[in-house]
PDB file of N, CA and C in Angstrom:
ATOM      1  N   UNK A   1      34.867  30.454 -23.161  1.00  0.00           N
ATOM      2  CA  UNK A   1      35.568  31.297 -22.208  1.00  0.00           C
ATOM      3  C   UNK A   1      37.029  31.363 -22.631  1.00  0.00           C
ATOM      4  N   UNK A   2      37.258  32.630 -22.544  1.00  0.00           N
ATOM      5  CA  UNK A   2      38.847  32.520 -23.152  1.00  0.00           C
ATOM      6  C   UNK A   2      39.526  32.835 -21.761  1.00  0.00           C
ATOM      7  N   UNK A   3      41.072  32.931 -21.845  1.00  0.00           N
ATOM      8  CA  UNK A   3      41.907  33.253 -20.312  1.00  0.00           C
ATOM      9  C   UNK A   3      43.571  33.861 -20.944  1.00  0.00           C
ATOM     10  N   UNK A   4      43.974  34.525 -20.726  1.00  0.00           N
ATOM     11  CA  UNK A   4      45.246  35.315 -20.644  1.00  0.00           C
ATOM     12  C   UNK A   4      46.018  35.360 -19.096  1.00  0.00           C
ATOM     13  N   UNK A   5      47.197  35.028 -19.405  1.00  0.00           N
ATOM     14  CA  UNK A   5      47.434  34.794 -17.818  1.00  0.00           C
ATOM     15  C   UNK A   5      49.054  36.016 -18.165  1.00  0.00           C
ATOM     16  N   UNK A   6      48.969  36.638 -16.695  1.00  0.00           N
ATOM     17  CA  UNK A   6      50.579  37.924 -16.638  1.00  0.00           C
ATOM     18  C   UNK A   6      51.105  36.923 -15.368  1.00  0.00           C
ATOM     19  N   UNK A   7      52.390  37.217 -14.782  1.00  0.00           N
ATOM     20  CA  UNK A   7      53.204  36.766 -14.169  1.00  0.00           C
ATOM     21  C   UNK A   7      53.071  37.622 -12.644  1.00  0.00           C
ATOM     22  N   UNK A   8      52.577  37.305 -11.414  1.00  0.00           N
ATOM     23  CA  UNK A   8      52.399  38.201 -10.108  1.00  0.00           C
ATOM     24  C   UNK A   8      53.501  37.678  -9.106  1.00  0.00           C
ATOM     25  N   UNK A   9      54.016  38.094  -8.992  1.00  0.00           N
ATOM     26  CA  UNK A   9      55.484  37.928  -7.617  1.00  0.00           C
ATOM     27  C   UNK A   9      56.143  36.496  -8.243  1.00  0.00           C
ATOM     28  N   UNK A  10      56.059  36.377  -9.313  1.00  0.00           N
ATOM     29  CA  UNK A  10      57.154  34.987 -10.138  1.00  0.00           C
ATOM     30  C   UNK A  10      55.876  33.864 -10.974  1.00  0.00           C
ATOM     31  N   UNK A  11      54.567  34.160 -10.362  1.00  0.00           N
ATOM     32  CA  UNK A  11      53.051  33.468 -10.706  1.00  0.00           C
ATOM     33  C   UNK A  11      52.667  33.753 -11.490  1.00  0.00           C
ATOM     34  N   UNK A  12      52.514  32.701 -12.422  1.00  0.00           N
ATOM     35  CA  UNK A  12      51.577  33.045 -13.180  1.00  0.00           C
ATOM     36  C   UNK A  12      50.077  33.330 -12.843  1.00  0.00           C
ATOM     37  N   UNK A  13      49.083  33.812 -13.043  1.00  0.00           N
ATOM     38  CA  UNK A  13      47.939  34.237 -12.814  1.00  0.00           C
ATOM     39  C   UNK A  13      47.103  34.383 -14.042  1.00  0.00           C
ATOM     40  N   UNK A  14      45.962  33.853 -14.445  1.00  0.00           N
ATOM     41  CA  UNK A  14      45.035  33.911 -15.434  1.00  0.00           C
ATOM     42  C   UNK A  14      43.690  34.353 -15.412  1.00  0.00           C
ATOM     43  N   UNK A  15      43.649  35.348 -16.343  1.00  0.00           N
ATOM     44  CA  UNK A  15      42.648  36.124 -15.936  1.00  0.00           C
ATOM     45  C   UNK A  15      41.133  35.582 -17.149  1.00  0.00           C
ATOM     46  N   UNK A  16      40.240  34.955 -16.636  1.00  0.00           N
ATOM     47  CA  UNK A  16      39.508  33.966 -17.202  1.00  0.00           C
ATOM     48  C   UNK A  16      38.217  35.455 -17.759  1.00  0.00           C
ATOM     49  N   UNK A  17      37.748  35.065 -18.880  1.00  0.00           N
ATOM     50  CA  UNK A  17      36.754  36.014 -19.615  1.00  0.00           C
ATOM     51  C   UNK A  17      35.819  34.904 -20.051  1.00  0.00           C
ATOM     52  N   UNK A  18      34.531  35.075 -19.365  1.00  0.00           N
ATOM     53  CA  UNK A  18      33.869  34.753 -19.675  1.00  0.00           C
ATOM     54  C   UNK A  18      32.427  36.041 -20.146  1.00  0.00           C
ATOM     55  N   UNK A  19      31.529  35.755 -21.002  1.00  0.00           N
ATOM     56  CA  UNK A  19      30.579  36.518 -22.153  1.00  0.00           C
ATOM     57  C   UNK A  19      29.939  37.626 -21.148  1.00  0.00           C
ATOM     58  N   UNK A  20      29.925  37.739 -19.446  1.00  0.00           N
ATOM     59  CA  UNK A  20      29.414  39.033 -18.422  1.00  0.00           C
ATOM     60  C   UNK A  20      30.637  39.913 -18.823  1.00  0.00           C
ATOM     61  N   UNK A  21      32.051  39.005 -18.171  1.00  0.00           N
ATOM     62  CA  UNK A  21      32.821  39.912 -18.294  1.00  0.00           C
ATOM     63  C   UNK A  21      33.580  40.812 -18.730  1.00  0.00           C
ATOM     64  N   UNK A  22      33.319  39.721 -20.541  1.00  0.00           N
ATOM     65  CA  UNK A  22      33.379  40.744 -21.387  1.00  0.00           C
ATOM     66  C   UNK A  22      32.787  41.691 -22.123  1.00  0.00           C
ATOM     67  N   UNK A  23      31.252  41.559 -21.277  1.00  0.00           N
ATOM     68  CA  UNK A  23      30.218  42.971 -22.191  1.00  0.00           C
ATOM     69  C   UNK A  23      30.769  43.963 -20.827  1.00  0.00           C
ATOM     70  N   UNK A  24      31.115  43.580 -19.443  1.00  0.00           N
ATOM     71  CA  UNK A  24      31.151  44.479 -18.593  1.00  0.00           C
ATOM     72  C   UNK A  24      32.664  45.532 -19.229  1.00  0.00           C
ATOM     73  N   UNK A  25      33.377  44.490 -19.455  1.00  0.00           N
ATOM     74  CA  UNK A  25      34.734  44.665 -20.076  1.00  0.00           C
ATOM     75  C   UNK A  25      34.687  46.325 -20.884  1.00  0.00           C
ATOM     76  N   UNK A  26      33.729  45.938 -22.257  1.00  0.00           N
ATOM     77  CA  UNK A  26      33.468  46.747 -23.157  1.00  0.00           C
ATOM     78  C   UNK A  26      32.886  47.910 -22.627  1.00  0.00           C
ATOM     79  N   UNK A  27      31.713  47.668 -22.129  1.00  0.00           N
ATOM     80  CA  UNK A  27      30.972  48.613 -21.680  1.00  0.00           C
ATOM     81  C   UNK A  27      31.874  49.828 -20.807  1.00  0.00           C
ATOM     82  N   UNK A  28      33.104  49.394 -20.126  1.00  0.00           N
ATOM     83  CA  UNK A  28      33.966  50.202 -19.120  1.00  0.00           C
ATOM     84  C   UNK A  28      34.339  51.391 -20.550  1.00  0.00           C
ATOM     85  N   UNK A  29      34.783  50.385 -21.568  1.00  0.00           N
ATOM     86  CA  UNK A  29      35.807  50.694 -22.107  1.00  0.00           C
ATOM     87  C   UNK A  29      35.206  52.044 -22.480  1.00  0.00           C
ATOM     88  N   UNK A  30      33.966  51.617 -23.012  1.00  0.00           N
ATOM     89  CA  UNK A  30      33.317  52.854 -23.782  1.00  0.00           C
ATOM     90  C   UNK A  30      32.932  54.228 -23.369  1.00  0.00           C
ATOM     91  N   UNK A  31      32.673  53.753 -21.779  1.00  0.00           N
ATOM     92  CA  UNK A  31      32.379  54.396 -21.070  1.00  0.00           C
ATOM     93  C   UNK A  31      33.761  55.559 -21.113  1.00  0.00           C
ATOM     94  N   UNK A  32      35.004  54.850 -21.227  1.00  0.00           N
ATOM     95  CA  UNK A  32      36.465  55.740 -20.817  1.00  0.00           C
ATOM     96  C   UNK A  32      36.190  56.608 -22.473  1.00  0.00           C
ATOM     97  N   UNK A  33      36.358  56.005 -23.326  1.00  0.00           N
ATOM     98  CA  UNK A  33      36.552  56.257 -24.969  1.00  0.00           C
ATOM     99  C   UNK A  33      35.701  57.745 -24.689  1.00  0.00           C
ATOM    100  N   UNK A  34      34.258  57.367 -24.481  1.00  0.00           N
ATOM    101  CA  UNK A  34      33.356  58.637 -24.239  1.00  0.00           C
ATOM    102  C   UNK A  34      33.733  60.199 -23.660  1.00  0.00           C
ATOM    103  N   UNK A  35      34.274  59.502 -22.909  1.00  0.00           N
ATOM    104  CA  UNK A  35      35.125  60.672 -21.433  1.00  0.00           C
ATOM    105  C   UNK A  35      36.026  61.341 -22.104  1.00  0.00           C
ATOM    106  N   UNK A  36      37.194  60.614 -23.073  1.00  0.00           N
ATOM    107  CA  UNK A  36      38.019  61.511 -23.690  1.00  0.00           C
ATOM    108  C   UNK A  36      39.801  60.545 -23.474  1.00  0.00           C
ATOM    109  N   UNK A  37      39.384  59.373 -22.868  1.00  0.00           N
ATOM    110  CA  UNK A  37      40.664  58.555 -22.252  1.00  0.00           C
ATOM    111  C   UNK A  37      41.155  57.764 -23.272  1.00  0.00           C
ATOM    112  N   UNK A  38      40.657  58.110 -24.756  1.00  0.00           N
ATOM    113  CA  UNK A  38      41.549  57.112 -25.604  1.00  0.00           C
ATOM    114  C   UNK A  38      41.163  58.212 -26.331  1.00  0.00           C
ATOM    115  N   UNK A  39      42.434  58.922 -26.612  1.00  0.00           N
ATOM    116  CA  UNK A  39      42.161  60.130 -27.498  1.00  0.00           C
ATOM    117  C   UNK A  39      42.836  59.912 -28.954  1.00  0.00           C
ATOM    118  N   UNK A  40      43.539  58.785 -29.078  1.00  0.00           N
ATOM    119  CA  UNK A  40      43.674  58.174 -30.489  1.00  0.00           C
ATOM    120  C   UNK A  40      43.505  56.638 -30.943  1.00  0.00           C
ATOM    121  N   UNK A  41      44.833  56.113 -30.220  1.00  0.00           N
ATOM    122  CA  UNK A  41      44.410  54.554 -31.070  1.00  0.00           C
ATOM    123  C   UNK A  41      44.740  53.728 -29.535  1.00  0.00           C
ATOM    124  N   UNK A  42      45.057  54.310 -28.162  1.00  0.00           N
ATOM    125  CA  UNK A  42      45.614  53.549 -27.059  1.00  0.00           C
ATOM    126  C   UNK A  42      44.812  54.679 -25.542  1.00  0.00           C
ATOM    127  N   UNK A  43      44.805  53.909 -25.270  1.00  0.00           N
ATOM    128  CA  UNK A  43      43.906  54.546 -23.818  1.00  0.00           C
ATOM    129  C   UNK A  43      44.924  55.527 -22.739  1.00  0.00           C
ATOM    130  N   UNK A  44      44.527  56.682 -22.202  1.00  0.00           N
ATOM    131  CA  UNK A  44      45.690  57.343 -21.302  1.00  0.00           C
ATOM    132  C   UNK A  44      45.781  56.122 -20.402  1.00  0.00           C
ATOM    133  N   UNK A  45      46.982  56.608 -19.731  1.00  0.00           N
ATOM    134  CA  UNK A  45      47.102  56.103 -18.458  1.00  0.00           C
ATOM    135  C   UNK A  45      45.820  56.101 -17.429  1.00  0.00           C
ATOM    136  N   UNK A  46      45.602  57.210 -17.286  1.00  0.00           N
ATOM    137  CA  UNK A  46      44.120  57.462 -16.656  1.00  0.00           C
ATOM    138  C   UNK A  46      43.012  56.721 -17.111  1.00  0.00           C
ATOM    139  N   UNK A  47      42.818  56.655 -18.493  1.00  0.00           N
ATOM    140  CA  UNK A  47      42.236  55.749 -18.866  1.00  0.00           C
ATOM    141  C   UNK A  47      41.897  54.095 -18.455  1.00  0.00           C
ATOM    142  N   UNK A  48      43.238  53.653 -18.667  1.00  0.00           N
ATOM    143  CA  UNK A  48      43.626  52.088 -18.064  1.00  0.00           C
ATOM    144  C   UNK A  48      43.321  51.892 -16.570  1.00  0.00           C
ATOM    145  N   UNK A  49      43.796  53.070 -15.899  1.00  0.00           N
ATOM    146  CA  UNK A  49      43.813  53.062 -14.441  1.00  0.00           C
ATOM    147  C   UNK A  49      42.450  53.006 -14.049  1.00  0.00           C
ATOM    148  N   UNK A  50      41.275  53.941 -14.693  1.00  0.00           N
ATOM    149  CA  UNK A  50      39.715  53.501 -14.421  1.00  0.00           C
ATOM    150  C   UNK A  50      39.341  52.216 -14.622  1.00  0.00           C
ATOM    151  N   UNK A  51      39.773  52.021 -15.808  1.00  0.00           N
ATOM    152  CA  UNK A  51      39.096  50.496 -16.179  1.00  0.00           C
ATOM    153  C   UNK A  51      39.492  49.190 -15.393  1.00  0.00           C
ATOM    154  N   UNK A  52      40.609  49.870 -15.423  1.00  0.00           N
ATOM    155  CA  UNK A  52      40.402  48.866 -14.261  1.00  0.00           C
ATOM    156  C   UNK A  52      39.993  48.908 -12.800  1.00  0.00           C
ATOM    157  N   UNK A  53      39.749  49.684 -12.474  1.00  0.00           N
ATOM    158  CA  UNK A  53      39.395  50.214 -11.020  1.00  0.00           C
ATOM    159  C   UNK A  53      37.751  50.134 -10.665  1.00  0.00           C
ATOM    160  N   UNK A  54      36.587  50.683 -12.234  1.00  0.00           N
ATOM    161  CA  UNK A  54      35.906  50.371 -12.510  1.00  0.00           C
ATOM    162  C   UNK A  54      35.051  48.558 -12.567  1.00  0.00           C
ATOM    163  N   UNK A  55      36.370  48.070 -13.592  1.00  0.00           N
ATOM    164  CA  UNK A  55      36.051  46.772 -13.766  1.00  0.00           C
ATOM    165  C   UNK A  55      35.941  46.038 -12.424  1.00  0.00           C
ATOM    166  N   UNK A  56      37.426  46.392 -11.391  1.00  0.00           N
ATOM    167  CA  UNK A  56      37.380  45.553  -9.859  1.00  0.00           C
ATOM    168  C   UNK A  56      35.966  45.998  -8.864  1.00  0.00           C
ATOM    169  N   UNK A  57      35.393  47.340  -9.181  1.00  0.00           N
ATOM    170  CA  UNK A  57      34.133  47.651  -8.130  1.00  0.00           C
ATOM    171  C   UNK A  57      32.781  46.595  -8.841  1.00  0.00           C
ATOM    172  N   UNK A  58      32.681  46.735 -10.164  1.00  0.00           N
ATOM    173  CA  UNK A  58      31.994  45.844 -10.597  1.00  0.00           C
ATOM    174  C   UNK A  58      31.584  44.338 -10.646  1.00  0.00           C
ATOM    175  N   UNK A  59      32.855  43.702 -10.659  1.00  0.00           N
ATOM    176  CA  UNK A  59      32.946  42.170 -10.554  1.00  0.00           C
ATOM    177  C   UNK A  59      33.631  41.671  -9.384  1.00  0.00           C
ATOM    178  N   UNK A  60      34.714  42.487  -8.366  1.00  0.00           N
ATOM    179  CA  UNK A  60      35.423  41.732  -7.797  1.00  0.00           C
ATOM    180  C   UNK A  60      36.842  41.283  -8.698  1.00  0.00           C
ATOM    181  N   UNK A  61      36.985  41.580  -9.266  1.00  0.00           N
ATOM    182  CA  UNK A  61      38.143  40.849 -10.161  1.00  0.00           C
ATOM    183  C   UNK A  61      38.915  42.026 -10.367  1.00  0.00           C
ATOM    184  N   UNK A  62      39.955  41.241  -9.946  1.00  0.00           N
ATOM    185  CA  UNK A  62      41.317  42.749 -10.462  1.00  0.00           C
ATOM    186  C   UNK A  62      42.480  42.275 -11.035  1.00  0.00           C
ATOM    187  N   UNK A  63      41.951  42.323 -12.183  1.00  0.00           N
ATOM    188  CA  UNK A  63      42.766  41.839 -13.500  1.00  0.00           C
ATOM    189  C   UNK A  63      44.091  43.009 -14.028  1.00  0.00           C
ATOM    190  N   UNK A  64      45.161  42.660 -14.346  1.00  0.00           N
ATOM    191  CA  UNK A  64      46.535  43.597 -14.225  1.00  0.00           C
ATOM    192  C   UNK A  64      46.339  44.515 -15.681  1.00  0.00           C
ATOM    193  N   UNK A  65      46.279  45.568 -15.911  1.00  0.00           N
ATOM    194  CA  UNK A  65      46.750  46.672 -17.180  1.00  0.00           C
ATOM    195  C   UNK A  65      46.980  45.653 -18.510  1.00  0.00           C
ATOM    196  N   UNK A  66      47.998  44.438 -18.020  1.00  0.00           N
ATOM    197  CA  UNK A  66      48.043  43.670 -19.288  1.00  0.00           C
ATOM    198  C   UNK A  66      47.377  43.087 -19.469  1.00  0.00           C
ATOM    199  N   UNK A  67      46.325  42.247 -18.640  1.00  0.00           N
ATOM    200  CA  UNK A  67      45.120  41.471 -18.864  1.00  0.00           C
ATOM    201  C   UNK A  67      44.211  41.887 -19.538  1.00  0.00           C
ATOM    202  N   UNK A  68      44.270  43.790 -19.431  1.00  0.00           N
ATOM    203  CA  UNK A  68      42.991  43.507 -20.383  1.00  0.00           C
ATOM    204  C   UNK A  68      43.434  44.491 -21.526  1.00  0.00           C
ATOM    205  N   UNK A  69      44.800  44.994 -21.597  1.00  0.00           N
ATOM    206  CA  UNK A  69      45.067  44.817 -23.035  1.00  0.00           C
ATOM    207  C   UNK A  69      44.840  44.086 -23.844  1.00  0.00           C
ATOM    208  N   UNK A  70      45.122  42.647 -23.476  1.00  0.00           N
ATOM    209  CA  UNK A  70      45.486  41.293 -23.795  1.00  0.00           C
ATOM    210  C   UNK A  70      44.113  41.047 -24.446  1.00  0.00           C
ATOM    211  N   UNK A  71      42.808  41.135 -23.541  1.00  0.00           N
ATOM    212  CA  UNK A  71      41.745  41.371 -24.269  1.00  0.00           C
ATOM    213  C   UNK A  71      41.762  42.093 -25.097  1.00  0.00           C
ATOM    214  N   UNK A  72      41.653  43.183 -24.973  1.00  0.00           N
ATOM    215  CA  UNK A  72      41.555  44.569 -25.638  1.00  0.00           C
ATOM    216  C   UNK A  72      41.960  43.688 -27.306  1.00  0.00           C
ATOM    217  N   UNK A  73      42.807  43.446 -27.185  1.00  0.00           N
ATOM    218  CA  UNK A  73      44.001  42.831 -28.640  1.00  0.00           C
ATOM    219  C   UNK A  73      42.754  41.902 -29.014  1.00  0.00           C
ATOM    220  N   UNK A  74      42.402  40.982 -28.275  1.00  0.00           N
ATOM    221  CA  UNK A  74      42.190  39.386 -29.049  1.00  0.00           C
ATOM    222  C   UNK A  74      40.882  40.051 -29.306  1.00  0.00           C
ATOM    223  N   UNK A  75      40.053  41.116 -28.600  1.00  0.00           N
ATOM    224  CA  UNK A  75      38.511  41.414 -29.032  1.00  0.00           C
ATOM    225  C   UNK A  75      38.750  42.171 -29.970  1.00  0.00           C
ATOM    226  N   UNK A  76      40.234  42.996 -30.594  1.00  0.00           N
ATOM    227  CA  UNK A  76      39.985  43.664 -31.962  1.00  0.00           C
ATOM    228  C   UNK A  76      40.182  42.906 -33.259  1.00  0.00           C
ATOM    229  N   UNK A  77      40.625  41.627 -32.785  1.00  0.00           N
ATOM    230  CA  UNK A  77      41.298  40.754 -33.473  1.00  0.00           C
ATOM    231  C   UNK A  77      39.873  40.079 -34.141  1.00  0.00           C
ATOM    232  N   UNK A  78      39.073  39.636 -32.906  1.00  0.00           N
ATOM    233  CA  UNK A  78      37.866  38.675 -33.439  1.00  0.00           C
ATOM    234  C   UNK A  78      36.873  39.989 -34.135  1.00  0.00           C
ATOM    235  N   UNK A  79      37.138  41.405 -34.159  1.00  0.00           N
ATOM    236  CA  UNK A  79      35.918  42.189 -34.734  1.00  0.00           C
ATOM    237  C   UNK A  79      36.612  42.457 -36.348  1.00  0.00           C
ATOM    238  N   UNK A  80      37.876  42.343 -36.328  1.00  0.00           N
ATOM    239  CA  UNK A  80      38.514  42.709 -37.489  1.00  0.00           C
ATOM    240  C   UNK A  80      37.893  41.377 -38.544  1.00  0.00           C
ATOM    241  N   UNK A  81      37.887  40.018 -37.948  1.00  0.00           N
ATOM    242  CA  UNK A  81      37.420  39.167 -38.745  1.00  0.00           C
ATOM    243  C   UNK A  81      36.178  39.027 -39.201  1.00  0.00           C
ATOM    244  N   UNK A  82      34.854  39.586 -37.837  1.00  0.00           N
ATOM    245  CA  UNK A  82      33.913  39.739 -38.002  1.00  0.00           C
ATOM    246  C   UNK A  82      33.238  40.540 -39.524  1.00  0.00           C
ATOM    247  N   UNK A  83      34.290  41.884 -39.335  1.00  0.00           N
ATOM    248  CA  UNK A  83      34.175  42.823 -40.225  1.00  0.00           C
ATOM    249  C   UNK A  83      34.387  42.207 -42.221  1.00  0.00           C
ATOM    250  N   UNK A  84      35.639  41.493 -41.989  1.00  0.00           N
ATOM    251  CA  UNK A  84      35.663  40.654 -43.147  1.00  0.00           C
ATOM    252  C   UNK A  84      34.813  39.893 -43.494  1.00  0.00           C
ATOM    253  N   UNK A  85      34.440  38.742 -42.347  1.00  0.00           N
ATOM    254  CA  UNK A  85      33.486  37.643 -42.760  1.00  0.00           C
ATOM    255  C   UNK A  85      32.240  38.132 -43.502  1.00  0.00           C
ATOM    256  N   UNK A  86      31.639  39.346 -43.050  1.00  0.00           N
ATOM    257  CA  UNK A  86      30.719  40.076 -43.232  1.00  0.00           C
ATOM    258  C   UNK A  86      30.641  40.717 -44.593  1.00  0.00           C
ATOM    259  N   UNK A  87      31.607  41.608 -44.589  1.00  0.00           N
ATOM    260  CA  UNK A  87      32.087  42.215 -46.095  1.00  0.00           C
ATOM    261  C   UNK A  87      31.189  43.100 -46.555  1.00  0.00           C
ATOM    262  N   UNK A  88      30.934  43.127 -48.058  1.00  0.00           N
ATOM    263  CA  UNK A  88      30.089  43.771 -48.262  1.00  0.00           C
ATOM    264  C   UNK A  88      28.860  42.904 -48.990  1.00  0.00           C
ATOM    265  N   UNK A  89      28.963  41.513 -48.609  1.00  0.00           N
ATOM    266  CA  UNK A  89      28.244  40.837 -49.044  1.00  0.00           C
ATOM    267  C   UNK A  89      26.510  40.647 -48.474  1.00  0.00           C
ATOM    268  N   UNK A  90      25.650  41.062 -49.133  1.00  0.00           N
ATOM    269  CA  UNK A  90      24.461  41.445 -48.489  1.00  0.00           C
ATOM    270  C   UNK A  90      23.476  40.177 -48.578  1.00  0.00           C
ATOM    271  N   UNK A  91      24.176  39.077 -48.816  1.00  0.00           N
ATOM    272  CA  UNK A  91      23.637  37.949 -48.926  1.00  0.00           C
ATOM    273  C   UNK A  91      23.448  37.221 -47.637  1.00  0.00           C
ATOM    274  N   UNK A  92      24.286  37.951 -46.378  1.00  0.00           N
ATOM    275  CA  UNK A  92      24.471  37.401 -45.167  1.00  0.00           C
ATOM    276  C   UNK A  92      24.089  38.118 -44.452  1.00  0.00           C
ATOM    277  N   UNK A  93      23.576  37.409 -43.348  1.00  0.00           N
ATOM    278  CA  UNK A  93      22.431  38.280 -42.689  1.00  0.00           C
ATOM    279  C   UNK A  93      22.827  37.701 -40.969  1.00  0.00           C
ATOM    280  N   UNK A  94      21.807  38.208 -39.629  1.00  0.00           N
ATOM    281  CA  UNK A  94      22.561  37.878 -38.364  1.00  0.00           C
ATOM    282  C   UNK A  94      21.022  36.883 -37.789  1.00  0.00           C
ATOM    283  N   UNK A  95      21.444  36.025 -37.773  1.00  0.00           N
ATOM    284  CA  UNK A  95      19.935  35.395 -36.425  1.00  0.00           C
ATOM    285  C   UNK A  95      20.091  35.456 -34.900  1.00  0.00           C
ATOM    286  N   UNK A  96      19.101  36.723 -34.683  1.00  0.00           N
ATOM    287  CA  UNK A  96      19.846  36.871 -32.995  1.00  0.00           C
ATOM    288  C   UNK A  96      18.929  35.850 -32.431  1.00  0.00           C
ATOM    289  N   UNK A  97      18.362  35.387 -32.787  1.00  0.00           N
ATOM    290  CA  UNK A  97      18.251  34.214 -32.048  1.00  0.00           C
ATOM    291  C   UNK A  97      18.976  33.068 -31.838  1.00  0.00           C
ATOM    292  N   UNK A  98      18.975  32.718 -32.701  1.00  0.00           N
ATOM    293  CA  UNK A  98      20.175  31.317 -32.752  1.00  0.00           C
ATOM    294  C   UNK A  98      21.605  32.174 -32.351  1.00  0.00           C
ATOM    295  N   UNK A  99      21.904  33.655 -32.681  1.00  0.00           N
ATOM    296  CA  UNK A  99      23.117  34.197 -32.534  1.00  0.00           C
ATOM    297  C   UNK A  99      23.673  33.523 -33.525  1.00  0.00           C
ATOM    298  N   UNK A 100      23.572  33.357 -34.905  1.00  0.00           N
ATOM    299  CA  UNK A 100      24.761  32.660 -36.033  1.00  0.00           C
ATOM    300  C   UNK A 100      24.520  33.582 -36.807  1.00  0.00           C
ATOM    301  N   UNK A 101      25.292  33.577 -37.688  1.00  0.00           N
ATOM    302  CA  UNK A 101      25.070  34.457 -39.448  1.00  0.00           C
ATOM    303  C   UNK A 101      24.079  33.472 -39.926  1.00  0.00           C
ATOM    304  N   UNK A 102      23.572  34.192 -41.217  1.00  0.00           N
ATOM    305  CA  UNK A 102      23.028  33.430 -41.417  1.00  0.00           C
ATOM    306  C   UNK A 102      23.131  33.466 -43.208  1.00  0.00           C
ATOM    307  N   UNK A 103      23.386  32.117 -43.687  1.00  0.00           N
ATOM    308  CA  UNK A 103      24.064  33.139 -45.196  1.00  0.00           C
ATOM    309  C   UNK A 103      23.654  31.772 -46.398  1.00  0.00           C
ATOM    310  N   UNK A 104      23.900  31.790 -47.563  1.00  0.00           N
ATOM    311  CA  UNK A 104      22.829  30.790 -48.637  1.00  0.00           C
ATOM    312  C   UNK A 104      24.186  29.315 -48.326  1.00  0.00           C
ATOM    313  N   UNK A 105      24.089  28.698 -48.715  1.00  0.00           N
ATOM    314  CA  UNK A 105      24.643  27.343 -48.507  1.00  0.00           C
ATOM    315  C   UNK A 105      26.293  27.516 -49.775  1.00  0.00           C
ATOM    316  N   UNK A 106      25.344  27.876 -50.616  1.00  0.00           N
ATOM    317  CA  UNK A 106      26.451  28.243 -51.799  1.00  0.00           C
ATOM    318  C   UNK A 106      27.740  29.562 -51.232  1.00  0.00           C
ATOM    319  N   UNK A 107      27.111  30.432 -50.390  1.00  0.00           N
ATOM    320  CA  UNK A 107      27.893  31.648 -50.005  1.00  0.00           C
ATOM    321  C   UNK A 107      28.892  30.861 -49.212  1.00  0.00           C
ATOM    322  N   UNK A 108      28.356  29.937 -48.307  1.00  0.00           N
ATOM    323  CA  UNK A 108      29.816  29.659 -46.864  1.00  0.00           C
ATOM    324  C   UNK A 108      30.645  29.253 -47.537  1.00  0.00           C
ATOM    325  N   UNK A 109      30.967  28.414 -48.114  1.00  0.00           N
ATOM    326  CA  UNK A 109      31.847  27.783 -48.623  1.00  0.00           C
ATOM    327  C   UNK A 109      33.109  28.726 -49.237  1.00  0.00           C
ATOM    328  N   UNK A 110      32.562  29.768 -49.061  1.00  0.00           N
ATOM    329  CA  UNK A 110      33.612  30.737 -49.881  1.00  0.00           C
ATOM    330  C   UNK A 110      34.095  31.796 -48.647  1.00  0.00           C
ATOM    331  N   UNK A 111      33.621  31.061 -47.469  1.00  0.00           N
ATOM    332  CA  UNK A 111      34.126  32.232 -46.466  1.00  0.00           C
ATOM    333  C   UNK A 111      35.719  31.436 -45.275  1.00  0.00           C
ATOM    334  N   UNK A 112      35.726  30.028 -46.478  1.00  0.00           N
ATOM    335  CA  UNK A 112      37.047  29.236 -45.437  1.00  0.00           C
ATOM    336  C   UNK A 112      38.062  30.291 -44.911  1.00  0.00           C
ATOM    337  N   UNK A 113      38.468  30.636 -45.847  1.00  0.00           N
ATOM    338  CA  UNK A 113      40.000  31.706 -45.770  1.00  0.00           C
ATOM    339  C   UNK A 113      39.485  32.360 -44.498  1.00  0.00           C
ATOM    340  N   UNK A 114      38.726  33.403 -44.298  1.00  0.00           N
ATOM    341  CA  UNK A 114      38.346  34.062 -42.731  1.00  0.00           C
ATOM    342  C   UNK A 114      38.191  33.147 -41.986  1.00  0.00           C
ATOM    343  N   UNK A 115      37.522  32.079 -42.221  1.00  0.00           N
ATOM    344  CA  UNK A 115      36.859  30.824 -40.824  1.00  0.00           C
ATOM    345  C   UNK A 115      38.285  30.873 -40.001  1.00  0.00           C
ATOM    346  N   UNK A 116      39.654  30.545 -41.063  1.00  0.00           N
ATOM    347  CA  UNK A 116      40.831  30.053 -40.088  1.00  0.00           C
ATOM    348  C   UNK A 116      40.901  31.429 -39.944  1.00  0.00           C
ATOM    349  N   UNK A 117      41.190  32.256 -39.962  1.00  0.00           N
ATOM    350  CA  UNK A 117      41.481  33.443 -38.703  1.00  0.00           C
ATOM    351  C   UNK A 117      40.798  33.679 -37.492  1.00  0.00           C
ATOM    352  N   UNK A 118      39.605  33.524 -37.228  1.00  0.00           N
ATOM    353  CA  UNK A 118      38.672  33.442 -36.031  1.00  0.00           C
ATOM    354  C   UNK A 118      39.186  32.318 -34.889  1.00  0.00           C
ATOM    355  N   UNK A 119      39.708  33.197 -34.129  1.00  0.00           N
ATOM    356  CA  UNK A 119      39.781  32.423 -33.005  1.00  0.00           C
ATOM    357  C   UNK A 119      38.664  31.166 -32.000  1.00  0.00           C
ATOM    358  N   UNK A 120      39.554  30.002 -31.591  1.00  0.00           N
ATOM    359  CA  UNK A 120      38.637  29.428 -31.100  1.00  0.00           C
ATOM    360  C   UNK A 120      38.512  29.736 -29.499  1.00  0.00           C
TER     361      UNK A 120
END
């Protein structure tokens, strides 16, 4: 579970993500992207303003514009690494069961350099 916390009347406040809230998270997002609310690389205003409005009818949680930038950032952050770890190396493969990569013993060892970028 990760958490990002913004500042409310002098408070800090932390807005906790756990693995519902962030497929619900995504799923908003895509839903806006679809519509036409991120018409380049940042969401309209209108955009932000659903998602979150969306996200609070859904869960109860009403997390601030920066909270889920804040996501927004650290989930492009962990796909950008994903994308590397991955590469174009076809030696690595996904076990949705276990949910791990799955890759020859000789291959990991050569994937340290990405390991430290992946957030814990």
């Amino acid at each position: 579970m990760s958490t990002s916390a913004v500042e409310v009347n002098g408070e800090k406040v932390k807005a906790m993500w756990d693995k519902r809230l962030t497929e619900i998270f995504c799923d908003i997002c895509i839903k806006e992207i679809l519509k036409g609310n991120r018409p380049g690389t940042h969401f309209t205003k209108d955009g932000w303003l659903k998602i979150m409005t969306n996200f609070e009818k859904e869960t109860g949680k009403a997390y601030s514009q920066r909270q889920f930038k804040n996501r927004w950032d650290a989930l492009k952050k962990e796909q950008k690494a994903w994308k590397k770890l991955k590469g174009g190396d076809t030696t690595l493969g996904w076990n949705p069961i276990k949910r791990t990569i799955d890759a020859p013993y000789d291959c990991a060892n050569s994937f340290e350099d990405v390991n430290n970028e992946i957030p814990e």
